[in-house]
Protein backbone atom coordinates (compact mmCIF):
# COMPACT_ATOMS: atom_id res chain seq x y z
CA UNK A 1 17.94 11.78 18.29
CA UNK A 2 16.99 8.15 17.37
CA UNK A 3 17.81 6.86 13.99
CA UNK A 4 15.92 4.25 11.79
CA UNK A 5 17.11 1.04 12.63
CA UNK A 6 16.75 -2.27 10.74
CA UNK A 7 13.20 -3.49 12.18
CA UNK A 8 14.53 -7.47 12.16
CA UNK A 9 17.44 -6.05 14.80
CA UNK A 10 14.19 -4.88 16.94
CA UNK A 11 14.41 -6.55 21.04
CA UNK A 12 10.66 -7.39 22.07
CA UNK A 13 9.21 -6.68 18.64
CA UNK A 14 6.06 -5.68 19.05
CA UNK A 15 2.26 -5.90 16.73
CA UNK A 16 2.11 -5.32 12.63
CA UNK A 17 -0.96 -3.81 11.21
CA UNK A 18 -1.96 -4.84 7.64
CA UNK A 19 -4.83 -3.41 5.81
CA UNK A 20 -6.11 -5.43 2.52
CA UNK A 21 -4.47 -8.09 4.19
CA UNK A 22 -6.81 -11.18 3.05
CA UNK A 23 -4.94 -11.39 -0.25
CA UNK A 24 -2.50 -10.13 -2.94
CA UNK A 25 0.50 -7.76 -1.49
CA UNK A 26 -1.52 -7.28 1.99
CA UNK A 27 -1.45 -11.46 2.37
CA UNK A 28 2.48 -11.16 1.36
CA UNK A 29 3.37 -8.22 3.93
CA UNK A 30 1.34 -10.64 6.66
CA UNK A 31 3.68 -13.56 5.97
CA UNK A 32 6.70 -11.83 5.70
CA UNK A 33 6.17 -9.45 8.50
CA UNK A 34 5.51 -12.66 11.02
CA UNK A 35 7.93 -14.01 9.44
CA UNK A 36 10.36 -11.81 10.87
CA UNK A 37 8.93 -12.24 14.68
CA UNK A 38 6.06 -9.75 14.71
CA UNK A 39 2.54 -10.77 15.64
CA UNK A 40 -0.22 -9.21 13.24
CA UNK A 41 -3.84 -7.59 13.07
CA UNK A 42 -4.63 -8.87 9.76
CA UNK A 43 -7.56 -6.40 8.57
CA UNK A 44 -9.98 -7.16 5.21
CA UNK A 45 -13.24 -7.49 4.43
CA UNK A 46 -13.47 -11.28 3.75
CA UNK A 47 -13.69 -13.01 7.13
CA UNK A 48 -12.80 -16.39 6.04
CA UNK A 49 -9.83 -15.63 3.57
CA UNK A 50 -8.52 -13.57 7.10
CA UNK A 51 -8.82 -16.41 8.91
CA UNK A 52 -7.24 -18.80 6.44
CA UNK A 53 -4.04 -16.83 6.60
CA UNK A 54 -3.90 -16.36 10.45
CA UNK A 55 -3.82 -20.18 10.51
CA UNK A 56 -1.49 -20.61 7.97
CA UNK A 57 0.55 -17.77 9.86
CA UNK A 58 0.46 -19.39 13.52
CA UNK A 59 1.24 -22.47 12.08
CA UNK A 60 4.08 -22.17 10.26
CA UNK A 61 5.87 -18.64 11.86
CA UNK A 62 4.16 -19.50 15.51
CA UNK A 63 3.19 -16.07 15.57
CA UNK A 64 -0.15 -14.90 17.03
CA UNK A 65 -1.84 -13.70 14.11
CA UNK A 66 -5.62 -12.05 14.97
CA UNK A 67 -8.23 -10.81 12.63
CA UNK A 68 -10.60 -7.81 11.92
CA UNK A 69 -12.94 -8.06 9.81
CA UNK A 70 -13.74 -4.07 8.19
CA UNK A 71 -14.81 -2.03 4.73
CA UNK A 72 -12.71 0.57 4.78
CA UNK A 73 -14.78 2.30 2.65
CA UNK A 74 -17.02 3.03 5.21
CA UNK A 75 -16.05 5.70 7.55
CA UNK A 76 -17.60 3.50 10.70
CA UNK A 77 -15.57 0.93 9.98
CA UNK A 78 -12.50 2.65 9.77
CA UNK A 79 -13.35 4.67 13.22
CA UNK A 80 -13.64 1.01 14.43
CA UNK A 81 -10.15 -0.14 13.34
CA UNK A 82 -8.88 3.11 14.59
CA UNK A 83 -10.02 3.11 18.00
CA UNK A 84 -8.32 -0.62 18.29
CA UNK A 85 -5.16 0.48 16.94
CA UNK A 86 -5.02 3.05 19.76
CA UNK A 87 -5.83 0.83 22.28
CA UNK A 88 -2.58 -1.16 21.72
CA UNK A 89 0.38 -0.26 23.49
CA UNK A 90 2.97 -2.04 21.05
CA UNK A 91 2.25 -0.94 17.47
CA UNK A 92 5.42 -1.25 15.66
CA UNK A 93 4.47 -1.61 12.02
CA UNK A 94 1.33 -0.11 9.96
CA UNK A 95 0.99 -1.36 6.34
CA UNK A 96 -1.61 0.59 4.82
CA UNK A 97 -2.28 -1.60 1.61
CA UNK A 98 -5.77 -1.88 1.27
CA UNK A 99 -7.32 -0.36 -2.05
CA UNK A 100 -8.74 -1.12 -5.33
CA UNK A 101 -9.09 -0.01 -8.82
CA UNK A 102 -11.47 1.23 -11.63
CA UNK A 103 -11.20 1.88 -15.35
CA UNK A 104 -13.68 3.84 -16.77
CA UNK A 105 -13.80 7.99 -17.48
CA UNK A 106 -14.78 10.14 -14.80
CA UNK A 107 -17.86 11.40 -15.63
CA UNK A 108 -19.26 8.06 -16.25
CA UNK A 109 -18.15 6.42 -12.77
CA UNK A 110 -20.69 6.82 -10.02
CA UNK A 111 -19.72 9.06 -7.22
CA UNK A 112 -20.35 6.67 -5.03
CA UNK A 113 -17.41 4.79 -5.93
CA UNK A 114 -15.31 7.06 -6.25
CA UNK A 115 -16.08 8.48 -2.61
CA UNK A 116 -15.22 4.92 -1.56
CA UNK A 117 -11.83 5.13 -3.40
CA UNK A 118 -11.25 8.32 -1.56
CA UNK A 119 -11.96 6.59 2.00
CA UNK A 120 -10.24 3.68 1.44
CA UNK A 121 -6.89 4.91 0.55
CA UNK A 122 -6.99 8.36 1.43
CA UNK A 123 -9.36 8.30 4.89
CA UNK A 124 -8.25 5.02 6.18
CA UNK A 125 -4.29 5.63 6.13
CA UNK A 126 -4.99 9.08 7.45
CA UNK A 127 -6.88 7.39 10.40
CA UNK A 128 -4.48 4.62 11.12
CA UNK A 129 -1.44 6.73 10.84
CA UNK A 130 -2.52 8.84 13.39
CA UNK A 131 -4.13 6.21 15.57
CA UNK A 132 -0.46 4.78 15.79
CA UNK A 133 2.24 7.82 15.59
CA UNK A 134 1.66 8.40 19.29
CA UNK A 135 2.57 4.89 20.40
CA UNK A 136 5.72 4.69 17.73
CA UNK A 137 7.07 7.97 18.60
CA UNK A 138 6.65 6.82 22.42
CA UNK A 139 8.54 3.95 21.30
CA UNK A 140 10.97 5.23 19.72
CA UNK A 141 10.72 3.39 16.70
CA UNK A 142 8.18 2.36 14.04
CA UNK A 143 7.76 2.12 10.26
CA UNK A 144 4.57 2.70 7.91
CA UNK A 145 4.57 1.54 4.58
CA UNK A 146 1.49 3.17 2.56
CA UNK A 147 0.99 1.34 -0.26
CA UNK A 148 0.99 4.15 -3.19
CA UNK A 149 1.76 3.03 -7.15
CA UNK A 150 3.61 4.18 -10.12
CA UNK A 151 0.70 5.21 -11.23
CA UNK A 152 0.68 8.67 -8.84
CA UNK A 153 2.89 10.03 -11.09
CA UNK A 154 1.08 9.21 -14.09
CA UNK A 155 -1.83 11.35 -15.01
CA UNK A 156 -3.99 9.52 -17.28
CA UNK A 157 -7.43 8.93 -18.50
CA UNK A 158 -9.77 6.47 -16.70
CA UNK A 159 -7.30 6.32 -13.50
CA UNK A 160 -8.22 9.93 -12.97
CA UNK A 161 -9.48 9.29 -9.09
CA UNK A 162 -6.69 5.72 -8.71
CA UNK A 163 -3.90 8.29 -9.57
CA UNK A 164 -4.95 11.45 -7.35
CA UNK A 165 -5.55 9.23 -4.73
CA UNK A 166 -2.64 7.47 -4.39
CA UNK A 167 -0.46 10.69 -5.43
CA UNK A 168 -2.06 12.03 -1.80
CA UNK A 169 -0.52 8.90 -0.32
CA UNK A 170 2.86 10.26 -1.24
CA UNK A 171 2.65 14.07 -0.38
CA UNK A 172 1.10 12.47 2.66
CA UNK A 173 4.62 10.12 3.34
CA UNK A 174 6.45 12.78 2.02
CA UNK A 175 5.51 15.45 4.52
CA UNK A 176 4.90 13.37 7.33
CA UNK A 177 8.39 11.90 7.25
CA UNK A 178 9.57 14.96 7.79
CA UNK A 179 7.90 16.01 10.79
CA UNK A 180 8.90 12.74 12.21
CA UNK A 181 12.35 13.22 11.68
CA UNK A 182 14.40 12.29 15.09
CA UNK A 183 11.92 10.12 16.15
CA UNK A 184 13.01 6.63 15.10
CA UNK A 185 9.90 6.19 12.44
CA UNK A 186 10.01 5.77 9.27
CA UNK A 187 7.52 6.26 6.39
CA UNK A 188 7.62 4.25 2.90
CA UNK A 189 5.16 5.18 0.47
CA UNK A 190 5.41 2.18 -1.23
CA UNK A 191 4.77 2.47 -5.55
CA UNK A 192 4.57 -1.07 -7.31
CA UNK A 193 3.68 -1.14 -11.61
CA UNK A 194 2.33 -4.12 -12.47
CA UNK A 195 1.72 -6.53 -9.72
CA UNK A 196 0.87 -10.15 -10.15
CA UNK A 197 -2.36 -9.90 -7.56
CA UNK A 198 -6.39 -10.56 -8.80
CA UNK A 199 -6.34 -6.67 -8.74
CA UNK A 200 -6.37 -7.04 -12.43
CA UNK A 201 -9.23 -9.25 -12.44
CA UNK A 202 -11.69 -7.38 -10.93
CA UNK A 203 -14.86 -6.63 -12.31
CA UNK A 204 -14.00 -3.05 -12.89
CA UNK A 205 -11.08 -4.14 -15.37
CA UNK A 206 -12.95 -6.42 -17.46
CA UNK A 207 -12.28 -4.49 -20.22
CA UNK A 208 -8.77 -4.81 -19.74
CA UNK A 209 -6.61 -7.12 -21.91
CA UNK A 210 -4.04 -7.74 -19.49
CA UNK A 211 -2.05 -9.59 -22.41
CA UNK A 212 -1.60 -5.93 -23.85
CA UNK A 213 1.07 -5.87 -20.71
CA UNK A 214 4.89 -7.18 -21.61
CA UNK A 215 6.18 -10.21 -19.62
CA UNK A 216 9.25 -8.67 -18.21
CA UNK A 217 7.00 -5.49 -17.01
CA UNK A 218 5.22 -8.14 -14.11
CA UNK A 219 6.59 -8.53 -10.88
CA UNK A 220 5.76 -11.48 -7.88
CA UNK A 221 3.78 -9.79 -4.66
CA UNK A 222 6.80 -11.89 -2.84
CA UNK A 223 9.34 -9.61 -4.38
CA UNK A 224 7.58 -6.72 -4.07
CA UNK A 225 7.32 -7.12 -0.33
CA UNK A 226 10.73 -8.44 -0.08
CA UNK A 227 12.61 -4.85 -1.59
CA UNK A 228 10.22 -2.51 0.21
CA UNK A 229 11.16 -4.39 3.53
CA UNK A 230 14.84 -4.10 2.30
CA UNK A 231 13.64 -0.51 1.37
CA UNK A 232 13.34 0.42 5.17
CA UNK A 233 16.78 0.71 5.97
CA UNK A 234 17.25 3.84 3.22
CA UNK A 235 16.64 7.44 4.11
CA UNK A 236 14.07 7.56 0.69
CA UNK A 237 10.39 7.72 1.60
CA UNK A 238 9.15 7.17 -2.27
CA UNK A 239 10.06 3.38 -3.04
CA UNK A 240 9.82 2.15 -6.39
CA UNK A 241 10.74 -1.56 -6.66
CA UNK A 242 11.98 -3.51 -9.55
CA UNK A 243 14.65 -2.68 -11.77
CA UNK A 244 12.34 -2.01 -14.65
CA UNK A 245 9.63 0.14 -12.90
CA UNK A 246 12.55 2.31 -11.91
CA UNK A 247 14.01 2.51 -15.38
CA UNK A 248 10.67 3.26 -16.58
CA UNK A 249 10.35 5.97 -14.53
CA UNK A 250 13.59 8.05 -14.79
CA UNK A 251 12.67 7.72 -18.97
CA UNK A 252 9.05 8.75 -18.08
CA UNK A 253 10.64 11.89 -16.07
CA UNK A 254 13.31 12.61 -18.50
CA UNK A 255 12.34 15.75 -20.62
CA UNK A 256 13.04 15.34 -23.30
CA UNK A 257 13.64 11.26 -23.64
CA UNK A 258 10.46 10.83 -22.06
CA UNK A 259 7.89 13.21 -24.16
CA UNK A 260 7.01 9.72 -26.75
CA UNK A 261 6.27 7.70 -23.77
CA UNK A 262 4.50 10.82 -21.84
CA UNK A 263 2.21 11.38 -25.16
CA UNK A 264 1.81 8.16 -26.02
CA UNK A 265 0.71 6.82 -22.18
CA UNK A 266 -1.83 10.09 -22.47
CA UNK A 267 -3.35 8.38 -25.37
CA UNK A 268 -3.34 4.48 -24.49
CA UNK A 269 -6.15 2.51 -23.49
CA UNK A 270 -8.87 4.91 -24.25
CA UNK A 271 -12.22 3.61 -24.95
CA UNK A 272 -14.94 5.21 -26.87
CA UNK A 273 -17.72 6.85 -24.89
CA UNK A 274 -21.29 5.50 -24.97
């Protein structure tokens, strides 16, 4: 039975997948994966921010780096990116980090965008992970990191689609890992807090006084990348990085410690309805 080896000890490493890879964590993942001797498929929406990092990435790692430009909220799209994942023969690392946010009570968000919430993190990984199990497994070896969040254990108001989704994302890991088990692949679901990305600046969280947020509660993309890398080498398939995030959520767990925090959470951040 093969065991999960450290993927920088890989001979003839092979191609890294990266969704949402034209900024924030995806962009990190890109660098740090090449980094480490792996060529990419860097896959976003924004064709020239792709491209910008794919030349910054052959430059500086000498690492082929190629692009695809998708909307993964579109089930074409992700078909499209499917079908070329299959067609490689060397697929040794899947990083399903594309995604985005709203804020704003259910009812009131169109469906539309929540469907596309649903596709994007839900559709897409499902897609990709099964688009490149065959070739790992036939590998022996292979690790997918589905970028998840904190926030999947959190039910709250206006996340109520952001947390279900990404709380699929870690039955998903969760139950996949163990159906791999034997075959040399691993499965991270990955679940940052706060992030310093422009996820936070999106339109959708306008309303959002990011200021409301302590200092010591936000961590660098960089070193969120770096510990779920690190992360690999564990037997743990749910990753929480950051000292704090995982303090935060052993309180948040804790019965009886954690009932202030789990009422008080409930109640934050709730606008009046219009």
């Amino acid at each position: 039975m093969n065991e999960i080896k450290d993927l920088t000890s890989w001979n003839d490493k092979g191609v890294a997948v990266i969704t949402g890879a034209s900024s924030g964590i995806g962009a990190s993942f890109a660098r740090s994966i090449s980094a480490l001797g792996f060529e990419t498929l860097l896959i976003a929406r924004r064709k020239s921010k792709l491209e910008e990092l794919a030349k910054e990435i052959e430059q500086k790692n000498s690492m082929k780096a190629d692009v695809l430009v998708a909307d993964l909220s579109i089930v074409e799209d992700i078909k499209m990116v499917s079908k070329k994942i299959a067609q490689l023969n060397n697929v040794d690392i899947v990083v399903n980090n594309a995604g985005f946010g709203t804020r704003g009570y259910f009812d009131k968000i169109s469906l539309d965008t929540q469907l596309k919430m649903m596709s994007v993190h839900m559709t897409a990984t499902v897609y990709f992970c099964r688009s490149s199990l065959p070739i790992m497994i036939k590998r022996g070896r292979g690790a997918i990191i589905n970028v998840s969040s904190i926030a999947a254990y959190i039910p709250r108001a206006q996340r109520v689609m952001y947390g279900s989704t990404k709380a699929f994302l870690n039955m998903f890991s969760e139950s996949l890992q163990i159906e791999l088990e034997g075959t040399g692949v691993k499965i991270q679901a990955l679940c940052p807090g706060y992030t310093r990305t422009n996820f936070f600046y999106a339109e959708t969280f306008k309303s959002f006084d990011i200021s409301t947020v302590p200092e010591e509660s936000w961590m660098s993309k960089e070193d969120v990348v770096e510990l779920s890398l690190n992360a690999l080498r564990e037997k743990e398939v749910m990753f929480i990085p950051g000292e704090i995030n995982q303090e935060f959520f052993k309180l948040y767990q804790d019965p009886e410690q954690g009932k202030e925090l789990r009422e008080n959470l409930s109640k934050s951040n709730i606008i009046p309805r219009f």
